[in-house]
PDB file of N, CA and C in Angstrom:
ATOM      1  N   UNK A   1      -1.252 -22.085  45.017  1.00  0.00           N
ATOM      2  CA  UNK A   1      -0.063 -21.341  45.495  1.00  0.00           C
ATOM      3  C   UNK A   1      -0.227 -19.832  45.281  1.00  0.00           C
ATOM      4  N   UNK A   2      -0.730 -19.464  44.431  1.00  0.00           N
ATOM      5  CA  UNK A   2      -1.039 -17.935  43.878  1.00  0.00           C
ATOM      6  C   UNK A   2      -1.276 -17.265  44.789  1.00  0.00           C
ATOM      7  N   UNK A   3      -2.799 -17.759  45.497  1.00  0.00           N
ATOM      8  CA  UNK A   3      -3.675 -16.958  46.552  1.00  0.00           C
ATOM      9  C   UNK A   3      -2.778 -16.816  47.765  1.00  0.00           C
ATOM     10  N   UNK A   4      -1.436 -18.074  48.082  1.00  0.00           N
ATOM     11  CA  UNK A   4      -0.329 -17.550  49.054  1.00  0.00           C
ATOM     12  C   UNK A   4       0.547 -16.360  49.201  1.00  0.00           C
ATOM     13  N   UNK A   5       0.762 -16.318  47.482  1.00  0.00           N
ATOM     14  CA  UNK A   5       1.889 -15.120  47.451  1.00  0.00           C
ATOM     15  C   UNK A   5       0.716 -13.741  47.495  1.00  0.00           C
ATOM     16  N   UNK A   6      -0.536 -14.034  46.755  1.00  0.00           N
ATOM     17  CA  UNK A   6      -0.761 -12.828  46.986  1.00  0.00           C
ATOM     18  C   UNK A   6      -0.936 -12.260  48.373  1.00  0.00           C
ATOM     19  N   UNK A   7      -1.437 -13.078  49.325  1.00  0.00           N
ATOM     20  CA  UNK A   7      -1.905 -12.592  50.896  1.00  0.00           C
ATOM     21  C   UNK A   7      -0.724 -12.087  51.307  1.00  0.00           C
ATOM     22  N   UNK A   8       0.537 -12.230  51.320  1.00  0.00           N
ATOM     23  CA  UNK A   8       1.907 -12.204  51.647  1.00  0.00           C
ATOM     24  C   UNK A   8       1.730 -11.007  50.846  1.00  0.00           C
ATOM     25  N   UNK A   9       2.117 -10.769  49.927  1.00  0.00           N
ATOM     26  CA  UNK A   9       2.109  -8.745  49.147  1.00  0.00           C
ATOM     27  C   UNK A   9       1.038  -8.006  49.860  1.00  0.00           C
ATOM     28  N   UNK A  10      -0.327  -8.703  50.431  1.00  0.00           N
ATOM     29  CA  UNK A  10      -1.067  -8.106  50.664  1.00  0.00           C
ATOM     30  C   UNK A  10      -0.559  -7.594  51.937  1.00  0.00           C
ATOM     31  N   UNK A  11      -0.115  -8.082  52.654  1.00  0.00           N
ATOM     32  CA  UNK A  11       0.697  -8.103  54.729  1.00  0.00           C
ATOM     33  C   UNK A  11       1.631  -6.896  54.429  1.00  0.00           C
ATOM     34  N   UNK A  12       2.487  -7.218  53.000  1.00  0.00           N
ATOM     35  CA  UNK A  12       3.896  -6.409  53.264  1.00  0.00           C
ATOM     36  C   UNK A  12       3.654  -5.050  52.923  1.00  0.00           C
ATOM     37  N   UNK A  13       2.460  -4.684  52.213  1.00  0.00           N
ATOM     38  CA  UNK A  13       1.904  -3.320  51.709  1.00  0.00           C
ATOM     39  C   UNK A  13       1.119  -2.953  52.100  1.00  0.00           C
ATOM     40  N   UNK A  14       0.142  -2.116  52.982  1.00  0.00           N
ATOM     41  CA  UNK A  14      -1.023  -1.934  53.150  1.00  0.00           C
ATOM     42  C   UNK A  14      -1.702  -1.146  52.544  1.00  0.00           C
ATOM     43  N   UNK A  15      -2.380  -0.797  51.879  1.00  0.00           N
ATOM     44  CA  UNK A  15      -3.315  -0.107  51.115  1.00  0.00           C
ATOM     45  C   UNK A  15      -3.324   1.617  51.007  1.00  0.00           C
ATOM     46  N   UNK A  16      -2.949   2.297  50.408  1.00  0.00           N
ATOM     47  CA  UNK A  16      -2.803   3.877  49.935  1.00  0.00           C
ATOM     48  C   UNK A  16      -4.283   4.403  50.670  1.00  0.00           C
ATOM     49  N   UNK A  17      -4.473   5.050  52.044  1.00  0.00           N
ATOM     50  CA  UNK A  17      -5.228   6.216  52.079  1.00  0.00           C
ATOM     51  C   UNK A  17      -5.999   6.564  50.888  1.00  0.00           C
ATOM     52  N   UNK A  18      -7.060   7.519  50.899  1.00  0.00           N
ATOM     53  CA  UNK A  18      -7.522   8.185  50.366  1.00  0.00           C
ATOM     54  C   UNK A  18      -6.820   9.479  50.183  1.00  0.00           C
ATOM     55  N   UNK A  19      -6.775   9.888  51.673  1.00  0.00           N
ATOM     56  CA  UNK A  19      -6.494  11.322  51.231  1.00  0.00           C
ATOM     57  C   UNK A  19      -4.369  11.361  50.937  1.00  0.00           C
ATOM     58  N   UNK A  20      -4.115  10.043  51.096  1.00  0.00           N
ATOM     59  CA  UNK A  20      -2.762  10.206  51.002  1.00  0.00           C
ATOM     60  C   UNK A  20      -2.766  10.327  49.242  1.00  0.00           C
ATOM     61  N   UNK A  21      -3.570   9.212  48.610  1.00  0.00           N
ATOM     62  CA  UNK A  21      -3.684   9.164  47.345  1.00  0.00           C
ATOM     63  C   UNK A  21      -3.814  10.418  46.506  1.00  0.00           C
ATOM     64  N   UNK A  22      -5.316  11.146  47.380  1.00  0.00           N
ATOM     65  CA  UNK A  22      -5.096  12.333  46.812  1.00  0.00           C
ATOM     66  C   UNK A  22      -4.037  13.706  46.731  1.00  0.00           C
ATOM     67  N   UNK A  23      -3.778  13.467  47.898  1.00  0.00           N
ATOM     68  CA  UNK A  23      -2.039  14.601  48.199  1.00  0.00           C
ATOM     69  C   UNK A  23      -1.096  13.833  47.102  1.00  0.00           C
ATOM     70  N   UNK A  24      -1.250  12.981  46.736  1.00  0.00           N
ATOM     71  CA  UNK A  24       0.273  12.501  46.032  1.00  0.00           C
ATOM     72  C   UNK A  24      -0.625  12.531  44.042  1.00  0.00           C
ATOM     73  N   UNK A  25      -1.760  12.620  44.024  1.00  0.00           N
ATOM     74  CA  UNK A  25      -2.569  13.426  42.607  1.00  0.00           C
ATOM     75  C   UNK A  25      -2.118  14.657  42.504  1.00  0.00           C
ATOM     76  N   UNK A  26      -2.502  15.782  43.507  1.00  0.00           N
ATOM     77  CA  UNK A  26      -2.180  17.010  43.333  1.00  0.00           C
ATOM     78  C   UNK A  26      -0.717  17.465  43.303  1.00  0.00           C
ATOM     79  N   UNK A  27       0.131  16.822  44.285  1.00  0.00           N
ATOM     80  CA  UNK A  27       1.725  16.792  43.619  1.00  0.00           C
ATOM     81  C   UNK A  27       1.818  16.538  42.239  1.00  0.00           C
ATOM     82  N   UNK A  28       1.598  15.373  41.828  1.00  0.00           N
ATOM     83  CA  UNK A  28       1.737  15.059  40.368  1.00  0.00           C
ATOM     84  C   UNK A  28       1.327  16.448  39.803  1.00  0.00           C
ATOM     85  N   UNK A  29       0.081  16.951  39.924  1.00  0.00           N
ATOM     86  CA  UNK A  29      -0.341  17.879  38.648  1.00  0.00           C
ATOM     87  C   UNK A  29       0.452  19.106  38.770  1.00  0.00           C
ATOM     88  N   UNK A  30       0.276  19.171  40.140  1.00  0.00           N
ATOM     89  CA  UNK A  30       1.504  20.887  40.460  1.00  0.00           C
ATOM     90  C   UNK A  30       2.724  20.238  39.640  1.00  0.00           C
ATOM     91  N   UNK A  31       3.547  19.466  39.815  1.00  0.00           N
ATOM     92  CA  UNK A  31       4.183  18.993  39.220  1.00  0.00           C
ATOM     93  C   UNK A  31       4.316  19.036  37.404  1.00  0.00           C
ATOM     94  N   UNK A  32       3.438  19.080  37.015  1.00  0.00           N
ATOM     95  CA  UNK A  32       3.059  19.027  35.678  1.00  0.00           C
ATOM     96  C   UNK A  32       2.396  20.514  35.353  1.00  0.00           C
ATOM     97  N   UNK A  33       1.943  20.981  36.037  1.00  0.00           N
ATOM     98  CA  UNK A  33       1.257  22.429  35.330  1.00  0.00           C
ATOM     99  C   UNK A  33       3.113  23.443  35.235  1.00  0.00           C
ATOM    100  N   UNK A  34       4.082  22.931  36.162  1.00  0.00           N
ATOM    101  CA  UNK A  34       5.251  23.648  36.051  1.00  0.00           C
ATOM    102  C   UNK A  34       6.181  23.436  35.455  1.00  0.00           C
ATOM    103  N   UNK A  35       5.993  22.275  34.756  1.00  0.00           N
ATOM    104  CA  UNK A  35       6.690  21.652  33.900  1.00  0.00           C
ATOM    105  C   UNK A  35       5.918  22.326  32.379  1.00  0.00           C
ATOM    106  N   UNK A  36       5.144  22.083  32.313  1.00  0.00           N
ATOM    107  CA  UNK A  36       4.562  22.335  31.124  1.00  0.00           C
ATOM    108  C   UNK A  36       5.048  24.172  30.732  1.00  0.00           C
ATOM    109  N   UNK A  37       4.301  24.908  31.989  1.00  0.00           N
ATOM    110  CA  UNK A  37       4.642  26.500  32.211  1.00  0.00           C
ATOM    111  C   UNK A  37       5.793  26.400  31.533  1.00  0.00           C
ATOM    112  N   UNK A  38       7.061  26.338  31.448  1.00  0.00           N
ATOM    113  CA  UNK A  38       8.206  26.272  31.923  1.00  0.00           C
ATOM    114  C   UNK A  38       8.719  25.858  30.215  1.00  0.00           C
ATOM    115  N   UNK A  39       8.397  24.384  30.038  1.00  0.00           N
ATOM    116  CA  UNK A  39       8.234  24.522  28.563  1.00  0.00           C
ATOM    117  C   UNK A  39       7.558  25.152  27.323  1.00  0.00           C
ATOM    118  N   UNK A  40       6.799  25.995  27.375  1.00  0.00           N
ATOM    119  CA  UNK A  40       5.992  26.852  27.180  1.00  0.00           C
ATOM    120  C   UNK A  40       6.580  27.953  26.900  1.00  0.00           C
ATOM    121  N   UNK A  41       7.118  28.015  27.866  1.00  0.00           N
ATOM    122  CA  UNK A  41       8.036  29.497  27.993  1.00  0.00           C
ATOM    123  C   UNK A  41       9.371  29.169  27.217  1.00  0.00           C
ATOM    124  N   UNK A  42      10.027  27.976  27.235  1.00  0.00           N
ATOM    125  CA  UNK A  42      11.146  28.048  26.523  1.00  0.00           C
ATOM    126  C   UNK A  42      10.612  28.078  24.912  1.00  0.00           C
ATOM    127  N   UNK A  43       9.435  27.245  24.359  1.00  0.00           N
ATOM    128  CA  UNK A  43       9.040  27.649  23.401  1.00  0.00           C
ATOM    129  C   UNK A  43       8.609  28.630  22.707  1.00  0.00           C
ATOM    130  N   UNK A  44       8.363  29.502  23.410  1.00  0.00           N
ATOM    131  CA  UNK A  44       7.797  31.135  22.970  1.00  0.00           C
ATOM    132  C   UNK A  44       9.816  31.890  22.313  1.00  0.00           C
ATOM    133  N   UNK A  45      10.326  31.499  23.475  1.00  0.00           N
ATOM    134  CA  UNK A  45      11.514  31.622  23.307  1.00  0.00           C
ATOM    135  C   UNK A  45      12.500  31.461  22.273  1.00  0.00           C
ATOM    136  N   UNK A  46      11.791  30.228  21.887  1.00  0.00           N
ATOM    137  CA  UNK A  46      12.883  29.807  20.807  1.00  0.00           C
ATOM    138  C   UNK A  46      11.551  30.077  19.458  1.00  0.00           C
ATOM    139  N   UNK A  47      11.053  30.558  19.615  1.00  0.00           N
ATOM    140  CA  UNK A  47       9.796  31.433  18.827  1.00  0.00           C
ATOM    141  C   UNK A  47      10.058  32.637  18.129  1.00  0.00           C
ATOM    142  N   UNK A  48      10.953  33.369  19.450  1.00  0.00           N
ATOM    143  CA  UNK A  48      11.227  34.786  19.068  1.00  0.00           C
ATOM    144  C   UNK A  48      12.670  34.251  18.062  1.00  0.00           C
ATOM    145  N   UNK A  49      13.686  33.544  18.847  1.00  0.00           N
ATOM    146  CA  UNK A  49      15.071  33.783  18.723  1.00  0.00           C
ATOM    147  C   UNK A  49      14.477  33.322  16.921  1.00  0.00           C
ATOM    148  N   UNK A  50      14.027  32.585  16.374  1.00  0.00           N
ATOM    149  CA  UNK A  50      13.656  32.024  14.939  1.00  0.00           C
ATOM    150  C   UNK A  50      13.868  33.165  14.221  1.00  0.00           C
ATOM    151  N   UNK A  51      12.580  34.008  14.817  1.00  0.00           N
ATOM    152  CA  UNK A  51      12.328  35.141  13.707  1.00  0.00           C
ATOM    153  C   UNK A  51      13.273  36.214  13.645  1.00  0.00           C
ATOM    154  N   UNK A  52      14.273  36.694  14.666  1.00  0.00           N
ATOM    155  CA  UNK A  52      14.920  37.068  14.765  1.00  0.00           C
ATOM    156  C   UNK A  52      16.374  36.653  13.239  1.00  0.00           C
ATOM    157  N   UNK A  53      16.275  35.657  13.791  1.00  0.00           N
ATOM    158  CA  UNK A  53      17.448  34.626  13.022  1.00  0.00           C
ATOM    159  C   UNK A  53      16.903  34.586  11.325  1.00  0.00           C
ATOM    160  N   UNK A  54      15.829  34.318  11.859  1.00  0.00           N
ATOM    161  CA  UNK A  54      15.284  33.912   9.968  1.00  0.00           C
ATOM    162  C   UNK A  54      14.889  35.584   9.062  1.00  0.00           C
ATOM    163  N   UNK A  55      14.537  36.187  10.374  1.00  0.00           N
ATOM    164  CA  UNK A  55      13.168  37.652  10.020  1.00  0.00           C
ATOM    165  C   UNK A  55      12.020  37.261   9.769  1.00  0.00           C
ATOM    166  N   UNK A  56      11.523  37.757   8.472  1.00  0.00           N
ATOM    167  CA  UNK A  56      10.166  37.589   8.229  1.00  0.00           C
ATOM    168  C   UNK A  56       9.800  36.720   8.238  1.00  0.00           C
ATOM    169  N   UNK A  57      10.338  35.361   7.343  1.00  0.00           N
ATOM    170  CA  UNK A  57       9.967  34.580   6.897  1.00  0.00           C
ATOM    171  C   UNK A  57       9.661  33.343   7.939  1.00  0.00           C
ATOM    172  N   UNK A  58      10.127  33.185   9.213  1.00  0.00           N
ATOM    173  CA  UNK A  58       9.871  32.025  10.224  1.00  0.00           C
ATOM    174  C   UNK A  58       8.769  32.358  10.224  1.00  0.00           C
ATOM    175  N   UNK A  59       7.697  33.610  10.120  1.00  0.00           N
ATOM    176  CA  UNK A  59       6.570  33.553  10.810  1.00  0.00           C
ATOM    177  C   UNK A  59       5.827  32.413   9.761  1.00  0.00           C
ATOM    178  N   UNK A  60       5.696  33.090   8.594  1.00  0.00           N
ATOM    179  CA  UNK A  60       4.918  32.192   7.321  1.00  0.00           C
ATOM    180  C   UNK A  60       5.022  31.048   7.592  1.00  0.00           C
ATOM    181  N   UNK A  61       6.695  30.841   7.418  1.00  0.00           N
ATOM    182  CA  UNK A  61       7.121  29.042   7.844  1.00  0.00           C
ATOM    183  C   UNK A  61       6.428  28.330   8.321  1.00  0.00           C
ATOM    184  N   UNK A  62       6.380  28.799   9.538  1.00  0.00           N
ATOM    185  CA  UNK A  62       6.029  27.949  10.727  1.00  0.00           C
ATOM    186  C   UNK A  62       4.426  27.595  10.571  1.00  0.00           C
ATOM    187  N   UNK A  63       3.686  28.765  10.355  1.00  0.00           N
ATOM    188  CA  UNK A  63       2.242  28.356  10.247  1.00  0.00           C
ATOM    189  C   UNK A  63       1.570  27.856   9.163  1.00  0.00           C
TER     190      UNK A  63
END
């Protein structure tokens, strides 16, 4: 029965391109290099606001 259902998933889906596969890789990473950017930046952020808040001493802290 197995080899039935699978041929049947196999009919209802047809197989991902190559180059579709790859357009939908490089979304992902653009996706992720701007996400990351982005958090990055809020961390620098909440980097400054610390030392600000604490002064000297967040720098020591932290490292």
């Amino acid at each position: 029965m197995r080899n039935k259902w699978q041929r049947k998933i196999k009919q209802r889906r047809p197989s991902t391109g190559r180059a579709e596969m790859a357009a939908a890789q490089e979304r992902v990473r653009n996706y992720v290099d701007r996400t990351h950017d982005a958090f990055m930046a809020q961390l620098a952020q909440a980097d400054e606001w610390a030392e600000l808040e604490c002064g000297a001493m967040a720098g020591p802290l932290r490292r």
